[in-house]
N, C-alpha and C. Protein backbone atom coordinates (compact mmCIF):
# COMPACT_ATOMS: atom_id res chain seq x y z
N UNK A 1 0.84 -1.17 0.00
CA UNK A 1 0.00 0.00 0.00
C UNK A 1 0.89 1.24 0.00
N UNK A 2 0.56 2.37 -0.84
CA UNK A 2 1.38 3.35 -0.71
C UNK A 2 1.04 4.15 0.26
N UNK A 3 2.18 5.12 0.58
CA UNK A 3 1.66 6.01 2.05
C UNK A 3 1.39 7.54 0.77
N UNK A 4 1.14 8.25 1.42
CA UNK A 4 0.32 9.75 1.30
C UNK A 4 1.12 10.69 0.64
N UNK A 5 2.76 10.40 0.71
CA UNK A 5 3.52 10.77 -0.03
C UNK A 5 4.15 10.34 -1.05
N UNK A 6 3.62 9.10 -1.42
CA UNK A 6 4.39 8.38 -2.61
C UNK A 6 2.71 8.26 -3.92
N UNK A 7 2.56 9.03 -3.15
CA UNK A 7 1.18 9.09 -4.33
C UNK A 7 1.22 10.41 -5.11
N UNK A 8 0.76 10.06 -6.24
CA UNK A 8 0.58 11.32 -7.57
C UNK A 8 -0.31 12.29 -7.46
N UNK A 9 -0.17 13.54 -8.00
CA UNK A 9 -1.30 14.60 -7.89
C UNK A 9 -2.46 13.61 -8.22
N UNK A 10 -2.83 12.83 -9.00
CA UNK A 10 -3.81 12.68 -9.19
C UNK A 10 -4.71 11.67 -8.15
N UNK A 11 -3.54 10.56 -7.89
CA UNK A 11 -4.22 10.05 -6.87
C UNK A 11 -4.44 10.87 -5.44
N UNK A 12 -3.72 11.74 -5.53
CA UNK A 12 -4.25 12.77 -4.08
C UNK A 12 -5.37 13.11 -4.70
N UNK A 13 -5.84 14.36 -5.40
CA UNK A 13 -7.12 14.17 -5.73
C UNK A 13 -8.34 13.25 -5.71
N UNK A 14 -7.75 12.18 -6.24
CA UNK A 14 -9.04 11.13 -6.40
C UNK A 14 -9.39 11.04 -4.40
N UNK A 15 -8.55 10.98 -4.09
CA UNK A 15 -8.36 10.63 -2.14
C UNK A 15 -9.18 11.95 -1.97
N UNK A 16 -8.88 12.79 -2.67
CA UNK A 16 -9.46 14.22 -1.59
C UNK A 16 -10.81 14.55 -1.78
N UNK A 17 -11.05 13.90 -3.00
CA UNK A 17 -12.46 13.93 -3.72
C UNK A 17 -13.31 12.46 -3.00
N UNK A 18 -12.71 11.45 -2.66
CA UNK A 18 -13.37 10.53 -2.22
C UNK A 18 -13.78 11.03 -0.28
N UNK A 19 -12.88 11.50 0.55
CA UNK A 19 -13.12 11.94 1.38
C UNK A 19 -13.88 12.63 1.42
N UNK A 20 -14.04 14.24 0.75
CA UNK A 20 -15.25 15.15 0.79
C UNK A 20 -16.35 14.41 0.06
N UNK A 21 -16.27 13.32 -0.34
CA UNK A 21 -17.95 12.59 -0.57
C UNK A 21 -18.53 11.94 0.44
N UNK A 22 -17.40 11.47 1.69
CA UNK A 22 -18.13 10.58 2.44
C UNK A 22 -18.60 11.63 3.17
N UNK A 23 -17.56 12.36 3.52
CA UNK A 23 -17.92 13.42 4.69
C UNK A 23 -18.91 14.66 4.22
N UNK A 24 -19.28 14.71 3.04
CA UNK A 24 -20.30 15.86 3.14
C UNK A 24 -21.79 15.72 3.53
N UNK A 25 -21.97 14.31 3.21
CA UNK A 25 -23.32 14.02 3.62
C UNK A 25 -23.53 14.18 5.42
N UNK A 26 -22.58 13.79 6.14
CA UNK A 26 -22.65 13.85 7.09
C UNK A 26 -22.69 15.25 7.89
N UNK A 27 -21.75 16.31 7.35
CA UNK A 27 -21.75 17.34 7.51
C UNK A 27 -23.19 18.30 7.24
N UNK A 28 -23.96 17.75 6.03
CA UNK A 28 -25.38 18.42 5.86
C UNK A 28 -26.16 17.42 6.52
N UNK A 29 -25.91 16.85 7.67
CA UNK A 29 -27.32 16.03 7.95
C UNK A 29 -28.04 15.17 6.72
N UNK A 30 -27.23 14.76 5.81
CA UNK A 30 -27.58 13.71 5.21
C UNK A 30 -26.91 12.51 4.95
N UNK A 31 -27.86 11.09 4.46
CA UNK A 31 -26.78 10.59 4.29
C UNK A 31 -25.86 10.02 2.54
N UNK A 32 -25.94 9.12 2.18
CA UNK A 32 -24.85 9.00 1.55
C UNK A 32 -26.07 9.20 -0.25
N UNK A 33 -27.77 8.51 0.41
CA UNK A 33 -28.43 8.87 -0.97
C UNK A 33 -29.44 10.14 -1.04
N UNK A 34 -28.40 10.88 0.05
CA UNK A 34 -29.31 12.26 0.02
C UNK A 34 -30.82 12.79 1.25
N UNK A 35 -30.60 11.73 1.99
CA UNK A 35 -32.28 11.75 2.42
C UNK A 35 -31.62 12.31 3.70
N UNK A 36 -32.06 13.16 4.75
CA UNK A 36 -32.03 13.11 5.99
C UNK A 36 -31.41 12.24 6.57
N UNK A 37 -30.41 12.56 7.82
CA UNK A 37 -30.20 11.39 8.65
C UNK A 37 -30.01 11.83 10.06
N UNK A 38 -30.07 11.03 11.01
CA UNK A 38 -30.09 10.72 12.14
C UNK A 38 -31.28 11.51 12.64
N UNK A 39 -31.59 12.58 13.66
CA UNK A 39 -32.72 12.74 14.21
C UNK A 39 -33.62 13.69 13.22
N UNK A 40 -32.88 14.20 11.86
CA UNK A 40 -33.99 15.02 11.39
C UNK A 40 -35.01 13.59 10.42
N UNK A 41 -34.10 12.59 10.52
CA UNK A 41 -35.30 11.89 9.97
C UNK A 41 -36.71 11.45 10.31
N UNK A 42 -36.62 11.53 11.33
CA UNK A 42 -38.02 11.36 12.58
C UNK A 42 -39.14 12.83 11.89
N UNK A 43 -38.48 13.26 10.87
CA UNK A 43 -39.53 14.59 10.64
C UNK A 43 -39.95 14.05 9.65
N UNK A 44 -39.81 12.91 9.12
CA UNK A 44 -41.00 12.32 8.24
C UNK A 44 -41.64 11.44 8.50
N UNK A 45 -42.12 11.84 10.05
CA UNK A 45 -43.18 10.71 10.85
C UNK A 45 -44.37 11.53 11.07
N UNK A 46 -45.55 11.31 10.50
CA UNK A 46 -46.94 11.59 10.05
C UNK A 46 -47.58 11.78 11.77
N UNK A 47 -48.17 12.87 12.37
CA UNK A 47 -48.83 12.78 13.53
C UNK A 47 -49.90 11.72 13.22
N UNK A 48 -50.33 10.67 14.40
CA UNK A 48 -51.08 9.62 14.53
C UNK A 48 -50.39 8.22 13.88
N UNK A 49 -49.10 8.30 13.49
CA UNK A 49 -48.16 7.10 12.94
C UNK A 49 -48.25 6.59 13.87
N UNK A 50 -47.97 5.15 13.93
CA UNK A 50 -47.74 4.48 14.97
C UNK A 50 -46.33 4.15 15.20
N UNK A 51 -45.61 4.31 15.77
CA UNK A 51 -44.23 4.46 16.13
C UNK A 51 -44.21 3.29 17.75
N UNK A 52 -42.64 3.07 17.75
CA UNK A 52 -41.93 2.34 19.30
C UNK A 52 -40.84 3.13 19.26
N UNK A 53 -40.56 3.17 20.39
CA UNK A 53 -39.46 4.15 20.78
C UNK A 53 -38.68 3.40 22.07
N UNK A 54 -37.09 2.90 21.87
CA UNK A 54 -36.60 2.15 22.62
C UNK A 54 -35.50 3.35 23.02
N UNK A 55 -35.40 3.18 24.73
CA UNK A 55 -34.54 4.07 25.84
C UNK A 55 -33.20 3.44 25.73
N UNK A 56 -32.48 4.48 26.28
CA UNK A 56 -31.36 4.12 26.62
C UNK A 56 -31.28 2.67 27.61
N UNK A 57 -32.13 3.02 28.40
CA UNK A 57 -32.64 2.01 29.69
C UNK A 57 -33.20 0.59 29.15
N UNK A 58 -32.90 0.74 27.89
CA UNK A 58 -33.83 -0.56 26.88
C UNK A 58 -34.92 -0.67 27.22
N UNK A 59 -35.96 0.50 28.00
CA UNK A 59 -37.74 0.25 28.13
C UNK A 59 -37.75 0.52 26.63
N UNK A 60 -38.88 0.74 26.38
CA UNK A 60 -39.68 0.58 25.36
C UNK A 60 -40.91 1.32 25.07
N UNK A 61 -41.53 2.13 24.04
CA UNK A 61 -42.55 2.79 24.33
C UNK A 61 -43.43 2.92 23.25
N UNK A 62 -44.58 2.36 23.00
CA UNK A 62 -44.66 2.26 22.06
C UNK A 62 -46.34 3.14 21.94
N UNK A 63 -46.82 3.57 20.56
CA UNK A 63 -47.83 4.67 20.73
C UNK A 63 -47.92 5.28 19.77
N UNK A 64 -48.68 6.32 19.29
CA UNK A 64 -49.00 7.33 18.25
C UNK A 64 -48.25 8.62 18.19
N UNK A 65 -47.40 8.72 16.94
CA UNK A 65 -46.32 10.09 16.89
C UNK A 65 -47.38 10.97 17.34
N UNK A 66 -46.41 12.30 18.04
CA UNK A 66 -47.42 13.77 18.25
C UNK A 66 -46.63 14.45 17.35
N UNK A 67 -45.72 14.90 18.44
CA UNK A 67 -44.98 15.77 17.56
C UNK A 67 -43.39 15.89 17.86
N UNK A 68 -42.58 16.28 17.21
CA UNK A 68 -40.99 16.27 17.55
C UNK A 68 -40.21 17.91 18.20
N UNK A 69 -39.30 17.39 18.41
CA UNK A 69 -38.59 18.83 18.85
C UNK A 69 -36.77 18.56 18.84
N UNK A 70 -35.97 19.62 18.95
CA UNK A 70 -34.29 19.06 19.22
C UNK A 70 -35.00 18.36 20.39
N UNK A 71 -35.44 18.79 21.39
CA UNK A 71 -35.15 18.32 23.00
C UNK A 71 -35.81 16.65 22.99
N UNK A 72 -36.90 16.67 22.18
CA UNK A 72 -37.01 15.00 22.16
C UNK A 72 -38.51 14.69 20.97
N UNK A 73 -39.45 13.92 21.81
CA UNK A 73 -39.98 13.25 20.76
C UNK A 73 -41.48 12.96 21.54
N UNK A 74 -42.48 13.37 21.29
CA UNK A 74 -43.75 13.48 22.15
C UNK A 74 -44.62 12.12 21.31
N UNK A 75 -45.59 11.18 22.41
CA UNK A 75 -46.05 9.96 21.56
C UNK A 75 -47.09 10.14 22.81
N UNK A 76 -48.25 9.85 22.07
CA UNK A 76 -49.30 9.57 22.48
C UNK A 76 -49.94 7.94 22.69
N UNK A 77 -49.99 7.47 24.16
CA UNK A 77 -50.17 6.15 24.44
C UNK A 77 -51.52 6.31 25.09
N UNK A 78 -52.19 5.15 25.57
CA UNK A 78 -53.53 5.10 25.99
C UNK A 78 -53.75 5.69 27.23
N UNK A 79 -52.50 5.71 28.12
CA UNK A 79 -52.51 6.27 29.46
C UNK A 79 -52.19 7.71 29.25
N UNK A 80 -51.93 8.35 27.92
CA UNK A 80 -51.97 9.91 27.81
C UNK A 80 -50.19 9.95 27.17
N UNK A 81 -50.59 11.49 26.79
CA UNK A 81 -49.23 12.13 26.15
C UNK A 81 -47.73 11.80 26.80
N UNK A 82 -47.12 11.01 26.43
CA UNK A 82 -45.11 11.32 26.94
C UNK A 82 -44.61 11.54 26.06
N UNK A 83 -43.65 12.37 26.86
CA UNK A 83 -42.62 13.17 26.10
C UNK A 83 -41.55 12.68 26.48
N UNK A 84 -40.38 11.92 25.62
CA UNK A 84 -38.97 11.42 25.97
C UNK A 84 -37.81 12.13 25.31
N UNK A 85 -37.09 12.16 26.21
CA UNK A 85 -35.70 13.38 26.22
C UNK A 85 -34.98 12.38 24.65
N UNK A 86 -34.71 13.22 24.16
CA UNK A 86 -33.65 13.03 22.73
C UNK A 86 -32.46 12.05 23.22
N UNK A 87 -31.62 12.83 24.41
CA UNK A 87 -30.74 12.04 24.66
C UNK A 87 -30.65 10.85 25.23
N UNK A 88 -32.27 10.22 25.75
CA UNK A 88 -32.49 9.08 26.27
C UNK A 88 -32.80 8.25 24.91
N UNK A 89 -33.12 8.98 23.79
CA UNK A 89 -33.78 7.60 22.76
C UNK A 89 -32.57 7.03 22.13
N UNK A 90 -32.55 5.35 21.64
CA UNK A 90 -31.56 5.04 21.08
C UNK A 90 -32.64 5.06 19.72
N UNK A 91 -33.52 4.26 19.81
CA UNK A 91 -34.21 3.81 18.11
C UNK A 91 -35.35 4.50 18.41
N UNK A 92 -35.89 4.46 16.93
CA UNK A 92 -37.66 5.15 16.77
C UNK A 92 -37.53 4.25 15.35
N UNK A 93 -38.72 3.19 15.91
CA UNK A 93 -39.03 2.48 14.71
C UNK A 93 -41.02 2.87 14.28
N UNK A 94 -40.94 2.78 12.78
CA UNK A 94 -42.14 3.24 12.65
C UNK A 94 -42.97 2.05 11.86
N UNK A 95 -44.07 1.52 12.63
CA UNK A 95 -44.90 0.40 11.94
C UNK A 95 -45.44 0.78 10.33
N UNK A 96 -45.23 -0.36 9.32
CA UNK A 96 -45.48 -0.15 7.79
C UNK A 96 -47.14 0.15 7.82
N UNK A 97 -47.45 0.18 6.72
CA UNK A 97 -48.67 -0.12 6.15
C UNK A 97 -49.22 -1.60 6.18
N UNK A 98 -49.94 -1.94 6.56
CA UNK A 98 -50.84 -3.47 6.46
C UNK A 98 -51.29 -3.22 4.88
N UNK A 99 -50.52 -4.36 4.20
CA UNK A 99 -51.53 -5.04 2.52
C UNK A 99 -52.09 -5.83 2.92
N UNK A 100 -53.13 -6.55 3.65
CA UNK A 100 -53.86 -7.17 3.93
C UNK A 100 -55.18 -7.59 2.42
N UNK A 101 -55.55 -6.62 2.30
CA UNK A 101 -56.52 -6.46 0.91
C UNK A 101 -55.77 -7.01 0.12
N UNK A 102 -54.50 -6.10 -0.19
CA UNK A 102 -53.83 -6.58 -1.62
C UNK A 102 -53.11 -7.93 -1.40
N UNK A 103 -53.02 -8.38 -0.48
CA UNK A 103 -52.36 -9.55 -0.42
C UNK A 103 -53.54 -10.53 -0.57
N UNK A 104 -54.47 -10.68 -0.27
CA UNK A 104 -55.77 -11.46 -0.12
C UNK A 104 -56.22 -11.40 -2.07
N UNK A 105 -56.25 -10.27 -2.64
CA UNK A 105 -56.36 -10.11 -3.96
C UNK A 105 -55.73 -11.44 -4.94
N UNK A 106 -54.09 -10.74 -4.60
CA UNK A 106 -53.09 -11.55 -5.07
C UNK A 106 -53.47 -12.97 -4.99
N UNK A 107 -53.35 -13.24 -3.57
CA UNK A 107 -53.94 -15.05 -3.10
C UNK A 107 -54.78 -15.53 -3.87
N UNK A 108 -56.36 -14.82 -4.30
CA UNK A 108 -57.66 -15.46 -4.54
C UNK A 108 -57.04 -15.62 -5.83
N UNK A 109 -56.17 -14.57 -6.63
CA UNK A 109 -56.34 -15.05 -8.12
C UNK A 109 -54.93 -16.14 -8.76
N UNK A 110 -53.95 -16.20 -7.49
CA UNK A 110 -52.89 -16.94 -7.95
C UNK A 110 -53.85 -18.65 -7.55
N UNK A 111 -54.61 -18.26 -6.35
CA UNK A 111 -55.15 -19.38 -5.93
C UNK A 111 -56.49 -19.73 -6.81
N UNK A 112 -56.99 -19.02 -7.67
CA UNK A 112 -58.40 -19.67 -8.90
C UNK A 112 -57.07 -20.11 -10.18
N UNK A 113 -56.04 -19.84 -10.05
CA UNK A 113 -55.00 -20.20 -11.45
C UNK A 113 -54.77 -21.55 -11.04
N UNK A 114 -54.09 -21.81 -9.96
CA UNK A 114 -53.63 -23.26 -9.40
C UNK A 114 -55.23 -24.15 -9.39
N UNK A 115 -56.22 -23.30 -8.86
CA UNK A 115 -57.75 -24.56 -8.79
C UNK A 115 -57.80 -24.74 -10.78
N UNK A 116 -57.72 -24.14 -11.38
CA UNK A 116 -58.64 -23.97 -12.54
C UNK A 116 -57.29 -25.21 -13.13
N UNK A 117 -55.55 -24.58 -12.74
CA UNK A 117 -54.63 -25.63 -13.51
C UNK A 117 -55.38 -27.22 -13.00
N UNK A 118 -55.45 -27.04 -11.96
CA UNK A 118 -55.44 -28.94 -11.18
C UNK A 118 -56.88 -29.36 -11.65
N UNK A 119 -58.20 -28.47 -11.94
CA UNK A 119 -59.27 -29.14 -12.40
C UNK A 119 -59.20 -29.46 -14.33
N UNK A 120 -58.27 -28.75 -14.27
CA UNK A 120 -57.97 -29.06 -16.33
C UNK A 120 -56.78 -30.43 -16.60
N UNK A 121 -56.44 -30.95 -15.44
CA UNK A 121 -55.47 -32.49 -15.39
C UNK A 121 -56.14 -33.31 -16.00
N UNK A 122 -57.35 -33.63 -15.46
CA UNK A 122 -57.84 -35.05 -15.98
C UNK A 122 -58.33 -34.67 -17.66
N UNK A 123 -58.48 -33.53 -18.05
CA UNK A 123 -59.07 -33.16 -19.57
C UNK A 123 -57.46 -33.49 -20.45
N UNK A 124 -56.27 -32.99 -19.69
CA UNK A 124 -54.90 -33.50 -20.18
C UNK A 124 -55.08 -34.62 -20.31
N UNK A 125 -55.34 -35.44 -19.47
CA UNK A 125 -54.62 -36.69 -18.81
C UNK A 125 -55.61 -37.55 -20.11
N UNK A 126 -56.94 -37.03 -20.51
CA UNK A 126 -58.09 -37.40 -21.30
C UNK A 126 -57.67 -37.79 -22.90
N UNK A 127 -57.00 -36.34 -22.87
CA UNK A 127 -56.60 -36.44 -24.67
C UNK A 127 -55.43 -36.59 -24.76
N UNK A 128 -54.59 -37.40 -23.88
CA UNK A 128 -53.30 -38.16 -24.11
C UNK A 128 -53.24 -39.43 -23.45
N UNK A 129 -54.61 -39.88 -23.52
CA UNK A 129 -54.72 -40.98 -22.59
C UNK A 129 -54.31 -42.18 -23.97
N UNK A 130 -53.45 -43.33 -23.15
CA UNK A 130 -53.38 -44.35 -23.27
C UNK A 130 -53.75 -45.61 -22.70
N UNK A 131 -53.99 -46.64 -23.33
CA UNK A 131 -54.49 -48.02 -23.06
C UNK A 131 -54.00 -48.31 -21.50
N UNK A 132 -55.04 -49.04 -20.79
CA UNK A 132 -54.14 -49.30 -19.82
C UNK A 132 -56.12 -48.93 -18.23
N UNK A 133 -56.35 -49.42 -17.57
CA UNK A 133 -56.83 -49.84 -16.92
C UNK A 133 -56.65 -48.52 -16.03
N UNK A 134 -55.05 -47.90 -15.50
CA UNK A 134 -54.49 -47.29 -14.85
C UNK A 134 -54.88 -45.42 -14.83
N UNK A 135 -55.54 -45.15 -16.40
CA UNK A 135 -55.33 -44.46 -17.00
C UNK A 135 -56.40 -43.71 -17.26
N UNK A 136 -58.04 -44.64 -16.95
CA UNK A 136 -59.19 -44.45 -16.53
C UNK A 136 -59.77 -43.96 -18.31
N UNK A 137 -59.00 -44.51 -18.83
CA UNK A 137 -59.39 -44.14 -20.41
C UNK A 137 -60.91 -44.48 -21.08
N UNK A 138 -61.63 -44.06 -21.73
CA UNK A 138 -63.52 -44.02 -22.12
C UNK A 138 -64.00 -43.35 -21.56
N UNK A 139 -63.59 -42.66 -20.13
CA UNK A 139 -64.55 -41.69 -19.35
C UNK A 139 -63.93 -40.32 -19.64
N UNK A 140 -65.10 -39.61 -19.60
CA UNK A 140 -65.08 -38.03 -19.59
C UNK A 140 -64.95 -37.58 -18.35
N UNK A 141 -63.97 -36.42 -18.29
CA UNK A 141 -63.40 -36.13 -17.23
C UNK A 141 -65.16 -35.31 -16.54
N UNK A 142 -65.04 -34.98 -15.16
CA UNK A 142 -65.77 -34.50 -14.20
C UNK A 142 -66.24 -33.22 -14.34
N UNK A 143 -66.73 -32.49 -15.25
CA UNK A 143 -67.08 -31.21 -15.50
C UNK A 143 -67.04 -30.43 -13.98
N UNK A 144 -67.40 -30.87 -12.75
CA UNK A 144 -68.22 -30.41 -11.89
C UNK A 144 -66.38 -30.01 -10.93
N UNK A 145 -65.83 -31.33 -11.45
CA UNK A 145 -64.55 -30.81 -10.60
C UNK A 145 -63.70 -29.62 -10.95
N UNK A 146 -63.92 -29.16 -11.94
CA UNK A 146 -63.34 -27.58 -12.51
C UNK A 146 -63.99 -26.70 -12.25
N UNK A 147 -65.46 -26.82 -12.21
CA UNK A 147 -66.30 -25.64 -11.58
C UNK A 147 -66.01 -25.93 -10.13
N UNK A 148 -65.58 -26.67 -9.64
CA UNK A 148 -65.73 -26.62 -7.76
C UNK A 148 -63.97 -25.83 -7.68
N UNK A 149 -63.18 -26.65 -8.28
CA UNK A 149 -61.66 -26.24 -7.50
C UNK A 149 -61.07 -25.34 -8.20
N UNK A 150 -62.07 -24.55 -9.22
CA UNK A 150 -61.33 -22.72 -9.20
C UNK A 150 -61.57 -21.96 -8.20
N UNK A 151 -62.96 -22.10 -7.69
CA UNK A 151 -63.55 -21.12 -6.46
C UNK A 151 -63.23 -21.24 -5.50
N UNK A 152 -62.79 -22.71 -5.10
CA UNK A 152 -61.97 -23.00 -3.79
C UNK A 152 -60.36 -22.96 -4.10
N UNK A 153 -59.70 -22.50 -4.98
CA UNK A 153 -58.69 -22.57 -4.61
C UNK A 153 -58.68 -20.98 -4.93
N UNK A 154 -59.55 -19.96 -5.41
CA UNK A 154 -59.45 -18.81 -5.06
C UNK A 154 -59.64 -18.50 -3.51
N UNK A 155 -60.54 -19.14 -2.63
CA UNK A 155 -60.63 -19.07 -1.34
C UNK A 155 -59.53 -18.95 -0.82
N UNK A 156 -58.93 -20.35 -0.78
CA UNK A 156 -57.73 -20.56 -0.08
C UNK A 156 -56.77 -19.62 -0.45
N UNK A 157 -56.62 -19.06 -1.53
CA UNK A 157 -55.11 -18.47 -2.02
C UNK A 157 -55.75 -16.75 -1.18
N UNK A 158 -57.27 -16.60 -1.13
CA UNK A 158 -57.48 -15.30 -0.27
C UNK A 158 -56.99 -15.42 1.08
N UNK A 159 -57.83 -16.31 1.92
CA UNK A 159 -57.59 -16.35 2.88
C UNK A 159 -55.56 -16.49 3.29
N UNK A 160 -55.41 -17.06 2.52
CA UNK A 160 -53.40 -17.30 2.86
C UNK A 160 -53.20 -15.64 2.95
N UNK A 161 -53.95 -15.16 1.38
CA UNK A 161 -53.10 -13.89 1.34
C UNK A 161 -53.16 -12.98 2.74
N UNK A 162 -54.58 -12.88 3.19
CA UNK A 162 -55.20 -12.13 4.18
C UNK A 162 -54.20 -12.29 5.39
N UNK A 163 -54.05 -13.76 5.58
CA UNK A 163 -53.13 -13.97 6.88
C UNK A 163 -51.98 -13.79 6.85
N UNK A 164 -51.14 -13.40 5.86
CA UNK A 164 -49.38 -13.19 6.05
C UNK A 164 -49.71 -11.80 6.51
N UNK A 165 -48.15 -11.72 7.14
CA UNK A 165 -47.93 -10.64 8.05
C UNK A 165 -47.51 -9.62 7.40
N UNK A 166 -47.68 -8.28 7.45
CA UNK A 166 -47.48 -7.65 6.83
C UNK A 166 -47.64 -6.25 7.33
N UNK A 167 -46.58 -5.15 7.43
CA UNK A 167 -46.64 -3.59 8.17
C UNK A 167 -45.30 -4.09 9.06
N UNK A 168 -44.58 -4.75 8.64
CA UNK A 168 -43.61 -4.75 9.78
C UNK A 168 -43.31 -3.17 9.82
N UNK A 169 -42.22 -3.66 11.53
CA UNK A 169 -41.69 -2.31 11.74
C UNK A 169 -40.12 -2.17 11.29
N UNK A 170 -39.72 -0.32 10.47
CA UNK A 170 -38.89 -0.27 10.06
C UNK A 170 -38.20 0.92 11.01
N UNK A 171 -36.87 1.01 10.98
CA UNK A 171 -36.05 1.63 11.78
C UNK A 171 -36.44 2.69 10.92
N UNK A 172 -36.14 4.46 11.88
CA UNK A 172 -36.54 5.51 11.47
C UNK A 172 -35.60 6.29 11.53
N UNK A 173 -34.48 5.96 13.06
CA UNK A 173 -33.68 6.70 13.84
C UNK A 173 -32.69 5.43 14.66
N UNK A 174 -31.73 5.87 14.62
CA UNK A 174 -30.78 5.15 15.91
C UNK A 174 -29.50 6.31 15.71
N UNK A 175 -29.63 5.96 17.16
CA UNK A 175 -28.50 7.11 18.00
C UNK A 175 -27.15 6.72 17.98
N UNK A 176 -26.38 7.66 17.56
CA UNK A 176 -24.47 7.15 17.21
C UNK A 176 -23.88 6.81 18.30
């Protein structure tokens, strides 16, 4: 590795230009893709968000944003308004959005594709059928089983969708 003096104007440059990139974001309170960082980011938390807010003390607090300040961070819980000192918070994580709907959407129609594929088998299985006992060959497939296992496997693929989890919580803030 070369030291600081065995390097060329140019590689000093490239060094002096790579330094004032890391360090300017930091210097404007941003970070490296431009967005806010460290506590001014908490100013894009919506009053009535639902937010947790973990202490120095590792309690925990969890509740509806109010409002922010330098001095700290005001949250509204069921037992009424607290206000926690800046220098006590380590994290402020803020709960997502629930897709609940759109995930249930997704489910019913990936789940009527899979009923409608598995009730169209035996119509395959029909017009490539060969000899053979095994193979259930002369009969016409079940009309009734393609009308039953599109609608139920749209069910099922709703209901799956409905139940995955979804709004996790994402970090907002953590303290250096």
């Amino acid at each position: 590795m070369k030291s600081l003096r065995t390097l060329s104007p140019a590689g000093l440059l490239v060094l002096a230009l790579l330094v004032a990139g890391f360090s300017g974001g930091a210097a404007s309170g941003q970070d490296s893709t431009g967005r806010p960082s460290g506590w001014d980011r908490l100013k894009s938390l919506t009053p009535g968000e639902e937010i947790r807010v973990v202490m120095s003390t590792f309690n925990s607090y969890q509740g509806e944003f109010e409002s922010l300040s330098e001095g700290g961070i005001m949250l509204r819980q069921t037992a009424g308004e607290q206000t926690l000192e800046r220098t006590d918070v380590l994290r402020v994580l803020a709960k997502g959005k629930s897709h609940r709907a759109r995930n249930a959407k997704i489910g019913a129609f990936v789940g009527a594709g899979a009923g409608l594929g598995i009730g169209l088998i035996p119509y395959h299985v029909q017009r490539n059928c060969t000899e053979g006992p095994a193979f259930n060959c002369g009969y016409p497939p079940n009309p009734h089983l393609l009308e039953a296992l599109t609608p139920l496997g749209a069910l099922a693929g709703a209901v799956i969708g409905a139940v995955v989890p979804t709004g996790r919580w994402h970090e907002v803030y953590r303290a250096h």
